[in-house]
C-alpha atoms as a PDB file:
ATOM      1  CA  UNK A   1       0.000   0.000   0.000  1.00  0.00           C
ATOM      2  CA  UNK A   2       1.236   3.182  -0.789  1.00  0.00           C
ATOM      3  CA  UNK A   3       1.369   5.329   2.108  1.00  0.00           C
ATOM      4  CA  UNK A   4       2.450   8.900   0.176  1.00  0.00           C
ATOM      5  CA  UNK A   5      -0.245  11.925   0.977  1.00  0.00           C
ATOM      6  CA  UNK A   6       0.354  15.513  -0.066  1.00  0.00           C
ATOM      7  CA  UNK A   7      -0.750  19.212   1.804  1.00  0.00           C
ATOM      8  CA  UNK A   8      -2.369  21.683  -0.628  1.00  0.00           C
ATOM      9  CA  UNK A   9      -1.338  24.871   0.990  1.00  0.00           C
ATOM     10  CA  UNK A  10      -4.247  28.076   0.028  1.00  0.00           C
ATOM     11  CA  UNK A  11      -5.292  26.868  -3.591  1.00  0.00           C
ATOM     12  CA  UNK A  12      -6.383  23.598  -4.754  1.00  0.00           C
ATOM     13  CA  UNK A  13      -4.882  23.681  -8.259  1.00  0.00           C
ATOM     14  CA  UNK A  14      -1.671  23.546  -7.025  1.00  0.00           C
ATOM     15  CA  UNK A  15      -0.313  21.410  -4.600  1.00  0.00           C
ATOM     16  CA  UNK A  16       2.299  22.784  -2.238  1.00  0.00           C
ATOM     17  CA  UNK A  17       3.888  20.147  -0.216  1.00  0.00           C
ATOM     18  CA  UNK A  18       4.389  16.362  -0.322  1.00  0.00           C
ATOM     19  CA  UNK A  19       5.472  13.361   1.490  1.00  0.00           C
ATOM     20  CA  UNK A  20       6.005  10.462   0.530  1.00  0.00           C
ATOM     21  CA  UNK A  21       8.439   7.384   1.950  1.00  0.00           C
ATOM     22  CA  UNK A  22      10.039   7.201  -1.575  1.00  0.00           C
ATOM     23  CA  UNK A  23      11.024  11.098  -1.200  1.00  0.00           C
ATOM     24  CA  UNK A  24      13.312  11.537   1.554  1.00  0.00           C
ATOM     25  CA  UNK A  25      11.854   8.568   4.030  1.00  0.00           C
ATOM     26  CA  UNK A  26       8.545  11.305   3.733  1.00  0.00           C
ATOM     27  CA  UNK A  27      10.022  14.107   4.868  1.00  0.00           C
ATOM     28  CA  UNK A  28       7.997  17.096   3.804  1.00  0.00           C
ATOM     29  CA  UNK A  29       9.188  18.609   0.932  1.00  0.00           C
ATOM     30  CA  UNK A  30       8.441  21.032  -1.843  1.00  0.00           C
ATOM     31  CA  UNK A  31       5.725  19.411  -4.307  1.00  0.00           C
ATOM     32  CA  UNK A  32       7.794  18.331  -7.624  1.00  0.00           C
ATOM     33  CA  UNK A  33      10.912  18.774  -5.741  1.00  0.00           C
ATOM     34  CA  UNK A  34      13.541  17.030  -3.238  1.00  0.00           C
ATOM     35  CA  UNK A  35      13.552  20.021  -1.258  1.00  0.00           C
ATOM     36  CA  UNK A  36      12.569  19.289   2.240  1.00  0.00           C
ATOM     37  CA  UNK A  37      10.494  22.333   3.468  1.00  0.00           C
ATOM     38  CA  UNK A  38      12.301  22.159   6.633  1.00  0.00           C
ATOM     39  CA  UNK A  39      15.357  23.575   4.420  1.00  0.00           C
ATOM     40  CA  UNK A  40      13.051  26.702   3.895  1.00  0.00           C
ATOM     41  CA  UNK A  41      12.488  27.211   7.374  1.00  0.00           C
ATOM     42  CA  UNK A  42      16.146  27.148   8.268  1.00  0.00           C
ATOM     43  CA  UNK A  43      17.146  29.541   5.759  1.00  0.00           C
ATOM     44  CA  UNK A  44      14.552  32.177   7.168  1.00  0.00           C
ATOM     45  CA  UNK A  45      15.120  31.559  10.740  1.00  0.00           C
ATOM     46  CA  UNK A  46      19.211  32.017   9.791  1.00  0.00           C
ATOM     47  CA  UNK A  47      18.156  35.793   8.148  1.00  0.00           C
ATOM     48  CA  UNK A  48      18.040  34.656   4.767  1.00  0.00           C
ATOM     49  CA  UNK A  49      15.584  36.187   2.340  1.00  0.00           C
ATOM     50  CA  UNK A  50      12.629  34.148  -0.096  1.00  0.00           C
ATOM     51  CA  UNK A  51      14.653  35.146  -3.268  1.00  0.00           C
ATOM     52  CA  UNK A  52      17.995  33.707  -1.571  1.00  0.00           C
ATOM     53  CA  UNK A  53      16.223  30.287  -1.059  1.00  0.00           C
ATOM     54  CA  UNK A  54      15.314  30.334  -4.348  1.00  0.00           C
ATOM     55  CA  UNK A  55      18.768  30.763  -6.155  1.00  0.00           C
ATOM     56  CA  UNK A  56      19.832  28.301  -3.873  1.00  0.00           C
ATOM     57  CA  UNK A  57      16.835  25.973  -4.574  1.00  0.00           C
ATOM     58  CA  UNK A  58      15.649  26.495  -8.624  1.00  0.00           C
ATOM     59  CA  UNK A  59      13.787  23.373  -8.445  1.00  0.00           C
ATOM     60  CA  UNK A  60      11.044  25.236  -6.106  1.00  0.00           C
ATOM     61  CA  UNK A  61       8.956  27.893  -7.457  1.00  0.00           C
ATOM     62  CA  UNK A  62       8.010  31.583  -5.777  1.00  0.00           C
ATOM     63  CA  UNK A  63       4.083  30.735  -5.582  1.00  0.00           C
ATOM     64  CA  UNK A  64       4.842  27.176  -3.382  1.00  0.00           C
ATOM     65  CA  UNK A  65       7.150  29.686  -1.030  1.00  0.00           C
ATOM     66  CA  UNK A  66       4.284  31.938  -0.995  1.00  0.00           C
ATOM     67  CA  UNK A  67       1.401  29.157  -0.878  1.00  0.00           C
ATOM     68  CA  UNK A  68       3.154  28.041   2.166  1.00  0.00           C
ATOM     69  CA  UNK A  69       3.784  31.248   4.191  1.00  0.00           C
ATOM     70  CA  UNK A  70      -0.055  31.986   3.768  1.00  0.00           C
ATOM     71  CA  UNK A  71      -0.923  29.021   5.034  1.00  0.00           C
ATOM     72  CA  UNK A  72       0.866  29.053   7.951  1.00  0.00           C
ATOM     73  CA  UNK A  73      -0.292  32.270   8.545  1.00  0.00           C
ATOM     74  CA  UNK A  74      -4.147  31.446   8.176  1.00  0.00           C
ATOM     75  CA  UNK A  75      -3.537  29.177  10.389  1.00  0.00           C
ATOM     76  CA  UNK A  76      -1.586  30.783  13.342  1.00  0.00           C
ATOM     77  CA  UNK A  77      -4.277  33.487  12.684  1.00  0.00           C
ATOM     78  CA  UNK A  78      -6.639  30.504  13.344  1.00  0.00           C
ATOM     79  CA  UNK A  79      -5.675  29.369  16.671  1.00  0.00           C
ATOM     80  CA  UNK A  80      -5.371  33.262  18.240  1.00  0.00           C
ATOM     81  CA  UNK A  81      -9.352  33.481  17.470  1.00  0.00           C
END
């Protein structure tokens, strides 16, 4: 049985993150990509900007950075209410 899932993040024509166990033992990563999302999160918490991530990471596309950080925020926004 395949146990891969994905997240859609804000829109549902475009898919955001995945897991799977054949990606990375299902680490989270960028959908169509290798890059694990936790990658993102480092870069930002070490000062980095979006467009750095990017050059470093050409495989993952503006709109899946920005699908995710409006996600997260929806839901942080979420859980203050």
């Amino acid at each position: 049985m395949d146990m891969a899932f994905s997240y859609d993040c804000v829109s549902m024509s475009k898919q955001t993150i995945s897991a799977s166990p054949d990606i990375l033992g299902g680490t989270p990563v960028f959908a169509g990509t290798r890059v694990p999302v936790q990658t993102f999160i480092e870069y930002i918490k070490a000062g980095e900007s979006i467009d750095s991530f990017l050059e470093g990471f050409p495989s993952v596309q503006k709109e899946q950075v920005l699908s995710l950080l409006d996600e997260a925020q929806e839901k942080i926004l979420a859980t203050v209410h």
